[in-house]
PDB file of N, CA and C in Angstrom:
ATOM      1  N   UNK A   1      95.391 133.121  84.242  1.00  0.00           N
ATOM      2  CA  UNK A   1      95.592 133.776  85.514  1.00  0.00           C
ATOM      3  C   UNK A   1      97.003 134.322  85.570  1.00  0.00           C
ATOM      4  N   UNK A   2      97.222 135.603  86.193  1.00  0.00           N
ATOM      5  CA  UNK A   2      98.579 135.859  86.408  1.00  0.00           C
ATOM      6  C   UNK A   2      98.505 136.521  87.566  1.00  0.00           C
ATOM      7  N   UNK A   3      99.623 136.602  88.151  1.00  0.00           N
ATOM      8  CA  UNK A   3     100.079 137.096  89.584  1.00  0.00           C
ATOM      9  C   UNK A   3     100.945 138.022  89.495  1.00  0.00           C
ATOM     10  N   UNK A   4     100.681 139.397  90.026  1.00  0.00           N
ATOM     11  CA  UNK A   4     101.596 140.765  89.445  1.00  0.00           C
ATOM     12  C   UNK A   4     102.363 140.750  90.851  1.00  0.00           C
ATOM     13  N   UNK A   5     103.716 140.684  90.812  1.00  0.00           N
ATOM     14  CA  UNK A   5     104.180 140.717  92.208  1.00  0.00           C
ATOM     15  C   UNK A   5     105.606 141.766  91.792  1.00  0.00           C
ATOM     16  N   UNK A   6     106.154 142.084  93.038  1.00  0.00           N
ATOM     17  CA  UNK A   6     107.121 143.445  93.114  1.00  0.00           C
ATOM     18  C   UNK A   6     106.216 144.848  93.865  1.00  0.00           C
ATOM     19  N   UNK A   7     106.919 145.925  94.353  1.00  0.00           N
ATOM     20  CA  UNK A   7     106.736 146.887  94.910  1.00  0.00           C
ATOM     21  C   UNK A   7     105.162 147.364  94.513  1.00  0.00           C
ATOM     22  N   UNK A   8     104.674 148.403  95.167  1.00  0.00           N
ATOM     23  CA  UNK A   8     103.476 148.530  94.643  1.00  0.00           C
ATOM     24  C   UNK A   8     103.508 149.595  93.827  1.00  0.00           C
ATOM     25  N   UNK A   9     104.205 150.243  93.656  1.00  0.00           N
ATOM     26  CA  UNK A   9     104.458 151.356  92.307  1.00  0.00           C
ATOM     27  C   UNK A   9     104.513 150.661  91.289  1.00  0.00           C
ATOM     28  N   UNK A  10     105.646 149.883  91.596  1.00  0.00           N
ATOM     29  CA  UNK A  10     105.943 148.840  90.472  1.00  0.00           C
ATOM     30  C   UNK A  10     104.991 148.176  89.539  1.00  0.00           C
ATOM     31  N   UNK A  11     104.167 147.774  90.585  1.00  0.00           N
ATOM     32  CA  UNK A  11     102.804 146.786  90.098  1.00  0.00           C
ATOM     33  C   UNK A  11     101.292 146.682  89.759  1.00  0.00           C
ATOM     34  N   UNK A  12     101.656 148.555  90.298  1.00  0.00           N
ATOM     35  CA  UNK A  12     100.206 149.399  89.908  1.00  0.00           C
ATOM     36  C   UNK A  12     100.638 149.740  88.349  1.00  0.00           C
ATOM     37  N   UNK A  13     102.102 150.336  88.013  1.00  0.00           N
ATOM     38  CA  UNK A  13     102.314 151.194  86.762  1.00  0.00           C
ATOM     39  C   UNK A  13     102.329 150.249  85.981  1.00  0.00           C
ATOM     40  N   UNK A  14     102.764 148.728  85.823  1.00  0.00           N
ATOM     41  CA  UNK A  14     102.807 147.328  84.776  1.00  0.00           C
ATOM     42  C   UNK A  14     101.478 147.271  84.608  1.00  0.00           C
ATOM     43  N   UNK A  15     100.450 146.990  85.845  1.00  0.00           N
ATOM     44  CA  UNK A  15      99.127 146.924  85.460  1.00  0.00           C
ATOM     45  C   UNK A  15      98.512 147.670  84.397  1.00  0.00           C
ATOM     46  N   UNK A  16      98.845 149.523  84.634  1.00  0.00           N
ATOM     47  CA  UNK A  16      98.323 149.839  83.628  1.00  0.00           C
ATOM     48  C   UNK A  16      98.875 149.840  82.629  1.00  0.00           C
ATOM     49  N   UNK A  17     100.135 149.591  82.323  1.00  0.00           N
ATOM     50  CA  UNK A  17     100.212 149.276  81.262  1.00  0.00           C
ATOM     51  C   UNK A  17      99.414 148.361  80.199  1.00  0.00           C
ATOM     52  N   UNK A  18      99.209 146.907  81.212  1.00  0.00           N
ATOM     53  CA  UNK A  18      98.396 146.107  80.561  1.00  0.00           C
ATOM     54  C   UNK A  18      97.125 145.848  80.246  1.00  0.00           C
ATOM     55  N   UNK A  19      96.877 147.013  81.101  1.00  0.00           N
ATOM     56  CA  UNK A  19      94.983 147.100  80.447  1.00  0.00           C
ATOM     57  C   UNK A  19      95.002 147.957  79.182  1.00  0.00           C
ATOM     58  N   UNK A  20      96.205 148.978  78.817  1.00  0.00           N
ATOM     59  CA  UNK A  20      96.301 149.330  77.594  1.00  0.00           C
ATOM     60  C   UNK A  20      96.305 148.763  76.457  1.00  0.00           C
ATOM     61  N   UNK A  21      97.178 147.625  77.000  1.00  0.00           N
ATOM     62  CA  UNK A  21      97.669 146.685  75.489  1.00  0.00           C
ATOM     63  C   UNK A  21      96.347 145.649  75.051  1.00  0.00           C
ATOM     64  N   UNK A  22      96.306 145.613  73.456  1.00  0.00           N
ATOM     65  CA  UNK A  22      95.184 145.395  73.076  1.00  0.00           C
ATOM     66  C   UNK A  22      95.124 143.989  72.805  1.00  0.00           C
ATOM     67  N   UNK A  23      96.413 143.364  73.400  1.00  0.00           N
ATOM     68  CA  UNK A  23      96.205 142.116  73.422  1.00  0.00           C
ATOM     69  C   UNK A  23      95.336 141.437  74.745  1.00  0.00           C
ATOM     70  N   UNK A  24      95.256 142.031  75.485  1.00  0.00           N
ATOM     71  CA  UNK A  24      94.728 142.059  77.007  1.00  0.00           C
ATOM     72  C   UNK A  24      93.149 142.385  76.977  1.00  0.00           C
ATOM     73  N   UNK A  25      92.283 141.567  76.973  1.00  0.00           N
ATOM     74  CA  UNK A  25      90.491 141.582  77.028  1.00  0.00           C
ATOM     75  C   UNK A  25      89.910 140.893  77.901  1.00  0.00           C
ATOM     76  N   UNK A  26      89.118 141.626  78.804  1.00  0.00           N
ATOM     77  CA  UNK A  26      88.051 141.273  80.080  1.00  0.00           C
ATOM     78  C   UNK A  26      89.463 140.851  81.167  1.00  0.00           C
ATOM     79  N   UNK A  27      89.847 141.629  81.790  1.00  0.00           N
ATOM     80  CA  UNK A  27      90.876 141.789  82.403  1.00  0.00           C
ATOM     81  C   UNK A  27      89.473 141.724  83.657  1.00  0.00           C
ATOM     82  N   UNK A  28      90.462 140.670  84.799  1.00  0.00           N
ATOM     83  CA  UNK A  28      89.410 140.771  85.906  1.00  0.00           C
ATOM     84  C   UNK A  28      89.925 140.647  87.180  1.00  0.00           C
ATOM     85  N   UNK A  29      90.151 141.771  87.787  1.00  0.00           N
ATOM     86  CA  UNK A  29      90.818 141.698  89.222  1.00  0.00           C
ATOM     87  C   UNK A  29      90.391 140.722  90.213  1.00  0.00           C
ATOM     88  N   UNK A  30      91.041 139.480  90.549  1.00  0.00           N
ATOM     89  CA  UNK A  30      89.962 138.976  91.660  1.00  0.00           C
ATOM     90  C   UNK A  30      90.538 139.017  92.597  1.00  0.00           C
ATOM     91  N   UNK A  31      91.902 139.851  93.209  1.00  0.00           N
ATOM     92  CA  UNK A  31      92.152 139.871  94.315  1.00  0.00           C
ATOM     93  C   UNK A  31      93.450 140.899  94.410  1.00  0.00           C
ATOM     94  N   UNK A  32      93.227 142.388  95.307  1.00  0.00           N
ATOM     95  CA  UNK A  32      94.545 142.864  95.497  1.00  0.00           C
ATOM     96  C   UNK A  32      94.722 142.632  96.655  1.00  0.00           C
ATOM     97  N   UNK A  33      96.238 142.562  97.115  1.00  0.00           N
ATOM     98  CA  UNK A  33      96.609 142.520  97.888  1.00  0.00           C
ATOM     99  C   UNK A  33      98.297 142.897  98.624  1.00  0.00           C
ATOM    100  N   UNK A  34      99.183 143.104  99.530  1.00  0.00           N
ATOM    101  CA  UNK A  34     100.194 143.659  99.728  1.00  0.00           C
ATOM    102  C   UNK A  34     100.863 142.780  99.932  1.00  0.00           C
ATOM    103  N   UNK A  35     102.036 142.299  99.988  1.00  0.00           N
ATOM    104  CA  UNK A  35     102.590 141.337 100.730  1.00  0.00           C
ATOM    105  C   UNK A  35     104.182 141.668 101.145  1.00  0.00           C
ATOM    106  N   UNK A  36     104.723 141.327 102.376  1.00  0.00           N
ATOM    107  CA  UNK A  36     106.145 141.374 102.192  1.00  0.00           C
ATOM    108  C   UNK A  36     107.279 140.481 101.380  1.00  0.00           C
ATOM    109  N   UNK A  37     106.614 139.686 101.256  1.00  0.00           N
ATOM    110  CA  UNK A  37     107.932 138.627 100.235  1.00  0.00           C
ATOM    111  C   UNK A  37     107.069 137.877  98.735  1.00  0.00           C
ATOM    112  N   UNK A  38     107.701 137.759  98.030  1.00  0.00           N
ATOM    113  CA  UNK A  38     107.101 137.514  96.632  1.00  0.00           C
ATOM    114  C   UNK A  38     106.341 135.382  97.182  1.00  0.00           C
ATOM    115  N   UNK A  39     104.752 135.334  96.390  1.00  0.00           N
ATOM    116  CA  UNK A  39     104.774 133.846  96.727  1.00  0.00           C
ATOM    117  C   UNK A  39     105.313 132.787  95.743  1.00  0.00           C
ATOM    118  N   UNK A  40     105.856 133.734  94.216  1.00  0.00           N
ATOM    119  CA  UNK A  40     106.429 133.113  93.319  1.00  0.00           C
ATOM    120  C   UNK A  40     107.575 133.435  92.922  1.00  0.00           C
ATOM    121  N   UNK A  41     108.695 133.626  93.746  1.00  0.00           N
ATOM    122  CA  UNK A  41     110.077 134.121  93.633  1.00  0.00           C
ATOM    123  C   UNK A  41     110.711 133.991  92.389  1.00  0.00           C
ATOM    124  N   UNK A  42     110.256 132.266  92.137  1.00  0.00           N
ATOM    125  CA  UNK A  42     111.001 131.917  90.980  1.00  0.00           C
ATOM    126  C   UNK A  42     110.893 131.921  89.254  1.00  0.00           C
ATOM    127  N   UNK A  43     109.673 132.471  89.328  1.00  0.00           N
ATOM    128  CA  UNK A  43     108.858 132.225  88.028  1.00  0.00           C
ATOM    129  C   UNK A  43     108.924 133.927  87.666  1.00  0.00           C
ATOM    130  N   UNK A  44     109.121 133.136  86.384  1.00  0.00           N
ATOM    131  CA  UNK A  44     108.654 134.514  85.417  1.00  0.00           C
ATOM    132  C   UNK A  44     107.872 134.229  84.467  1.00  0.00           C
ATOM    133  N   UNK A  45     107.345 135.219  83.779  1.00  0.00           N
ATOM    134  CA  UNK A  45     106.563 135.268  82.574  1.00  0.00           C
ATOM    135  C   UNK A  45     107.207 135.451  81.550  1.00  0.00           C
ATOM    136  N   UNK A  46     106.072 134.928  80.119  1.00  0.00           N
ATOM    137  CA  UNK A  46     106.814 135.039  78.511  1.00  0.00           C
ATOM    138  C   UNK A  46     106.154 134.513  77.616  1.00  0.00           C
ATOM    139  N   UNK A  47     106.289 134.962  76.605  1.00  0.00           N
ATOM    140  CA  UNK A  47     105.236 133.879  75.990  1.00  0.00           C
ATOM    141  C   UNK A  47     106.395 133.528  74.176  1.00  0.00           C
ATOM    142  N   UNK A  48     106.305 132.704  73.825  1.00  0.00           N
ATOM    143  CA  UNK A  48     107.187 132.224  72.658  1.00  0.00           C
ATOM    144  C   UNK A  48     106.507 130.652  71.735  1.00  0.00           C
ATOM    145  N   UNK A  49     106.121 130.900  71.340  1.00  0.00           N
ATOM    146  CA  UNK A  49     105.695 129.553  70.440  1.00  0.00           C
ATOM    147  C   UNK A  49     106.586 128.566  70.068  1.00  0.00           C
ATOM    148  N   UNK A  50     106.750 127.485  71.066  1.00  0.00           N
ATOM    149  CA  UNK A  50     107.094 126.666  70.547  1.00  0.00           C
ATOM    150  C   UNK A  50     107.202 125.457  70.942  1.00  0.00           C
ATOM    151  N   UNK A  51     107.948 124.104  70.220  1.00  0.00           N
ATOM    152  CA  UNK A  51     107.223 122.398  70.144  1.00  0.00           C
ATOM    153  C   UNK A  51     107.650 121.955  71.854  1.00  0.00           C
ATOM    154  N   UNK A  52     106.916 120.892  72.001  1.00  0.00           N
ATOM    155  CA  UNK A  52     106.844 120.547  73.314  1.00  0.00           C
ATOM    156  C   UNK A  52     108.577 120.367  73.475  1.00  0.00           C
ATOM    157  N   UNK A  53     109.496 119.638  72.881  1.00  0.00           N
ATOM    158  CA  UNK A  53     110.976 119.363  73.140  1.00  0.00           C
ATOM    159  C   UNK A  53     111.743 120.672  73.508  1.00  0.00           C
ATOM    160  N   UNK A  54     110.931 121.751  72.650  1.00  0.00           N
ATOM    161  CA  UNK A  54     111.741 123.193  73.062  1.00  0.00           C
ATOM    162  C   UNK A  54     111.608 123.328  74.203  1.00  0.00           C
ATOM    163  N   UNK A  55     110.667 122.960  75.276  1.00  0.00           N
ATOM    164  CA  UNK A  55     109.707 123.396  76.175  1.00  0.00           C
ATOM    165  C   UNK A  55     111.214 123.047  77.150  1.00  0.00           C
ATOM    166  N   UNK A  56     111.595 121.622  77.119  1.00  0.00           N
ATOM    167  CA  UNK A  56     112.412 121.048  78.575  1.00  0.00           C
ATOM    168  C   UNK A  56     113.773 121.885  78.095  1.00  0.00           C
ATOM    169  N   UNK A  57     114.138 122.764  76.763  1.00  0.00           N
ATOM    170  CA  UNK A  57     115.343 123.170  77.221  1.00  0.00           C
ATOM    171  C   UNK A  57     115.942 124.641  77.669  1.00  0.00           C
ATOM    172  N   UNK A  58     114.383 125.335  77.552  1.00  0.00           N
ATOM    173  CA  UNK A  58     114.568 126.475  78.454  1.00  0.00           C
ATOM    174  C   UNK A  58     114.952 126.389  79.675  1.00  0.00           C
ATOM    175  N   UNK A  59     115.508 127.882  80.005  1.00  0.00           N
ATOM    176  CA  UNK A  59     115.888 128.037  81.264  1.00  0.00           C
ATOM    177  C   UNK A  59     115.085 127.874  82.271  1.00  0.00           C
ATOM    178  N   UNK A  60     114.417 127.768  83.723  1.00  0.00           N
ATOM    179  CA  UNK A  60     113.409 128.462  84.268  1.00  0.00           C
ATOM    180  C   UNK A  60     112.289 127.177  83.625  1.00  0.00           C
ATOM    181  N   UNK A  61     111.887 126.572  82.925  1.00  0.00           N
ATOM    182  CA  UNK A  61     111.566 125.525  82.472  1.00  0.00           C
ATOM    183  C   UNK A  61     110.569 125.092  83.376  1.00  0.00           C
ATOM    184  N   UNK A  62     109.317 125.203  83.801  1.00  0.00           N
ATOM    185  CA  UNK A  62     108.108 124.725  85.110  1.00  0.00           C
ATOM    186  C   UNK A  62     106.792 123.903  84.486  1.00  0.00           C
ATOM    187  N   UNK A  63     107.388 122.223  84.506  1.00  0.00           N
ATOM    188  CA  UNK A  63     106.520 121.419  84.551  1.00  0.00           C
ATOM    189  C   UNK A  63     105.069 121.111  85.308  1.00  0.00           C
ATOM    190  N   UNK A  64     104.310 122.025  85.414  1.00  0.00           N
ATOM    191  CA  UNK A  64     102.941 122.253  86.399  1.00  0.00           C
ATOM    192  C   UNK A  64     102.567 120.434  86.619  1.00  0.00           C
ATOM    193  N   UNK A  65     102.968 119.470  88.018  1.00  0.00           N
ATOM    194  CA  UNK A  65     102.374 118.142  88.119  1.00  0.00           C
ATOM    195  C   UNK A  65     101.250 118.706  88.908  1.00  0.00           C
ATOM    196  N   UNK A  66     100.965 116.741  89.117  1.00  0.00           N
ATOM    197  CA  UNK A  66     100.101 116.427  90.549  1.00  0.00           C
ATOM    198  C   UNK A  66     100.964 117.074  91.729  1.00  0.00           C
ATOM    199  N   UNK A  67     102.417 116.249  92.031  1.00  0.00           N
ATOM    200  CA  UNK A  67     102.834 116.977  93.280  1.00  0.00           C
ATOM    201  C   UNK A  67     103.171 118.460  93.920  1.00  0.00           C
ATOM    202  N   UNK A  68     103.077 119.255  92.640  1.00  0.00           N
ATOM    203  CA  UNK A  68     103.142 120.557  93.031  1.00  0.00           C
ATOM    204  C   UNK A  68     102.071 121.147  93.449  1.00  0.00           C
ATOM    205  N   UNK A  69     100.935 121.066  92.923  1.00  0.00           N
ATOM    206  CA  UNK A  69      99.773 121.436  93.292  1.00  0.00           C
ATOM    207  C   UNK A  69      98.928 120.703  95.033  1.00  0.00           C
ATOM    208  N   UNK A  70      99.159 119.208  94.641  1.00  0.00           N
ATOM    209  CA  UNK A  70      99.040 118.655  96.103  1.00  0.00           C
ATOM    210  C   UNK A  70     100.030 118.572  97.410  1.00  0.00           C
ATOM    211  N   UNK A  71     101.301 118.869  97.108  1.00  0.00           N
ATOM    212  CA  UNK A  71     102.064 119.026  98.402  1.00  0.00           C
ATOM    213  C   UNK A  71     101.563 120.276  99.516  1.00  0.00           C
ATOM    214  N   UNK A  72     102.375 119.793 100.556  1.00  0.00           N
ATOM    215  CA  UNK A  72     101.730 120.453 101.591  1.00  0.00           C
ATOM    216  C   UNK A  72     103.261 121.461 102.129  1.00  0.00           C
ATOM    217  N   UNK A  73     104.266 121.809 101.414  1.00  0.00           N
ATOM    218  CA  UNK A  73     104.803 122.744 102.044  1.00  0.00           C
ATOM    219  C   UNK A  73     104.614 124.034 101.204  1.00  0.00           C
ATOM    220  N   UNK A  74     103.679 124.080 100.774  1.00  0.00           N
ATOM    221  CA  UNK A  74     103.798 125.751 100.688  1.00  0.00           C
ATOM    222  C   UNK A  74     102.659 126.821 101.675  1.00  0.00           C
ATOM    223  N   UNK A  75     103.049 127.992 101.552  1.00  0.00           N
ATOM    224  CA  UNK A  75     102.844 128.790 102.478  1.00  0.00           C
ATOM    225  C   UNK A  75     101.290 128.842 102.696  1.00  0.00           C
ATOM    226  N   UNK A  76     100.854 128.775 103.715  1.00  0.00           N
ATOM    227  CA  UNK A  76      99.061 128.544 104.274  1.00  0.00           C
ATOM    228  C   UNK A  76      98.465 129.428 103.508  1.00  0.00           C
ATOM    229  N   UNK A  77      98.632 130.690 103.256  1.00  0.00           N
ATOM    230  CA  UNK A  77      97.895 131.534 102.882  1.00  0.00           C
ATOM    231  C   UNK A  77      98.657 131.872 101.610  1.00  0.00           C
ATOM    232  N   UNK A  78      98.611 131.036 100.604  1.00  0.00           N
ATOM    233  CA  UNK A  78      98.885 131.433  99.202  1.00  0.00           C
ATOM    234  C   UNK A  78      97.515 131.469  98.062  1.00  0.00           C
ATOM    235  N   UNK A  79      96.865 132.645  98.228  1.00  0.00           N
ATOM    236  CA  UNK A  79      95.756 132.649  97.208  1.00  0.00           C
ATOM    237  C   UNK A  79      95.629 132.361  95.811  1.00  0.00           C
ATOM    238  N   UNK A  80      96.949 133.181  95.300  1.00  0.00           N
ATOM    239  CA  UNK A  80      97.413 132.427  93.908  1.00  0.00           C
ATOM    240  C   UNK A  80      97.452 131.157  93.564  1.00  0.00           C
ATOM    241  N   UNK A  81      97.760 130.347  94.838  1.00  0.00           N
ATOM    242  CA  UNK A  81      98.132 128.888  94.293  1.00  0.00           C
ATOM    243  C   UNK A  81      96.571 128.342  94.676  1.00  0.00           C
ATOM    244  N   UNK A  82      96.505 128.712  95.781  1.00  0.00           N
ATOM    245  CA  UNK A  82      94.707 128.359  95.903  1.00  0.00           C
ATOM    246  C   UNK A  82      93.605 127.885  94.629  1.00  0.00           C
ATOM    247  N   UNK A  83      94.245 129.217  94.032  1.00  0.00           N
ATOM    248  CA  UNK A  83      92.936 129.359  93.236  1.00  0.00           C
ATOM    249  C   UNK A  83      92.899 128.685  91.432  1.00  0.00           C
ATOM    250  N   UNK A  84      94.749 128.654  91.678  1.00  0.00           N
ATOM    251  CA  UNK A  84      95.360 127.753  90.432  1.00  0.00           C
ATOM    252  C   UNK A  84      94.919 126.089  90.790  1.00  0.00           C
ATOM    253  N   UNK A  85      95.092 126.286  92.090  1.00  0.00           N
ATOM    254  CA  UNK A  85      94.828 124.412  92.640  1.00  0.00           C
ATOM    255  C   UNK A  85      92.674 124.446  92.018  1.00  0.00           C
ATOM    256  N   UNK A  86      92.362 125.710  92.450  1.00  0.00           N
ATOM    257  CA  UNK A  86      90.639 124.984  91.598  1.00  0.00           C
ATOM    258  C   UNK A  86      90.228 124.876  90.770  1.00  0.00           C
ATOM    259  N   UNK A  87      90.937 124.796  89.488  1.00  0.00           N
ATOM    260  CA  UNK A  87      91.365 125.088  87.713  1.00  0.00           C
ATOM    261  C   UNK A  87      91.614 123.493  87.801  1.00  0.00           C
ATOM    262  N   UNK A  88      92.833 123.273  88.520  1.00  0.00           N
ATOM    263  CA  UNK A  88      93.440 121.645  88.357  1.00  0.00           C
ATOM    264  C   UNK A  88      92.685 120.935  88.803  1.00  0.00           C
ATOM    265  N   UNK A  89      91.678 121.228  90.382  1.00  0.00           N
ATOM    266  CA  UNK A  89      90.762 120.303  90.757  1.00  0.00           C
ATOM    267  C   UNK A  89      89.685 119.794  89.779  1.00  0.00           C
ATOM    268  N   UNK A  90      88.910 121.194  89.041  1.00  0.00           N
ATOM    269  CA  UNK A  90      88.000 121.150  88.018  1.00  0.00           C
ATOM    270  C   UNK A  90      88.339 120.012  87.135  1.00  0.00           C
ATOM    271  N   UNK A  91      89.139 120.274  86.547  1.00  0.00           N
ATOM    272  CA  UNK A  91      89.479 119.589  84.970  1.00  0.00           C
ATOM    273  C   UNK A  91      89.784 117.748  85.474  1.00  0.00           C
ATOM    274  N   UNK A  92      90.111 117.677  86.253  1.00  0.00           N
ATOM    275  CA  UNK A  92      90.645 116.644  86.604  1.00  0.00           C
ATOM    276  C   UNK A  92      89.630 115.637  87.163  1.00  0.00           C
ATOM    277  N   UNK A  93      88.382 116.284  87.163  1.00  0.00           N
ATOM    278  CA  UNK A  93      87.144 115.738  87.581  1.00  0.00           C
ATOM    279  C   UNK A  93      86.160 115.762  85.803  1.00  0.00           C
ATOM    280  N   UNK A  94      86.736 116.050  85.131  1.00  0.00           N
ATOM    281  CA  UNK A  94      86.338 116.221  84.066  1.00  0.00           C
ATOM    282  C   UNK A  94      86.712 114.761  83.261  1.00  0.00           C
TER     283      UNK A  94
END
């Protein structure tokens, strides 16, 4: 799952970029939408191979727990996290 956030020029022209790139297959919109403030300010994307110890000494560094997903201060209407929280519910019943 990813969450395209920034202006909407911005985030229409990245999109297509990425339905170009041929690393990108069954690309599946499940939700546009506008918003005034970003719901993931802090996160960025990347991708780099490597061992779990590399993992804690990046910058930006986001341990996905239980309490992030179950706390109750984030914003009521965050669909992104919504829908990341029914991935964690799934598996965890698994």
């Amino acid at each position: 799952m990813q969450v395209l956030e920034g202006s909407e020029y911005n985030v229409k022209k990245l999109f297509e970029k990425i339905k170009l790139d041929e690393r990108h297959q069954g690309i599946l919109v499940l939700k546009e939408s506008f918003q005034v403030q970003r719901n993931f300010p802090d996160w960025t994307m990347g991708f780099k191979a490597i061992n779990s110890e590399e993992y804690q000494k990046l910058s930006g560094f986001f341990q996905l727990e239980d309490d992030f997903l179950l706390k109750g201060d984030v914003p009521e209407s965050n669909d992104a996290l919504d829908f990341l929280r029914s991935f964690y519910e799934v598996s965890s019943k698994l």
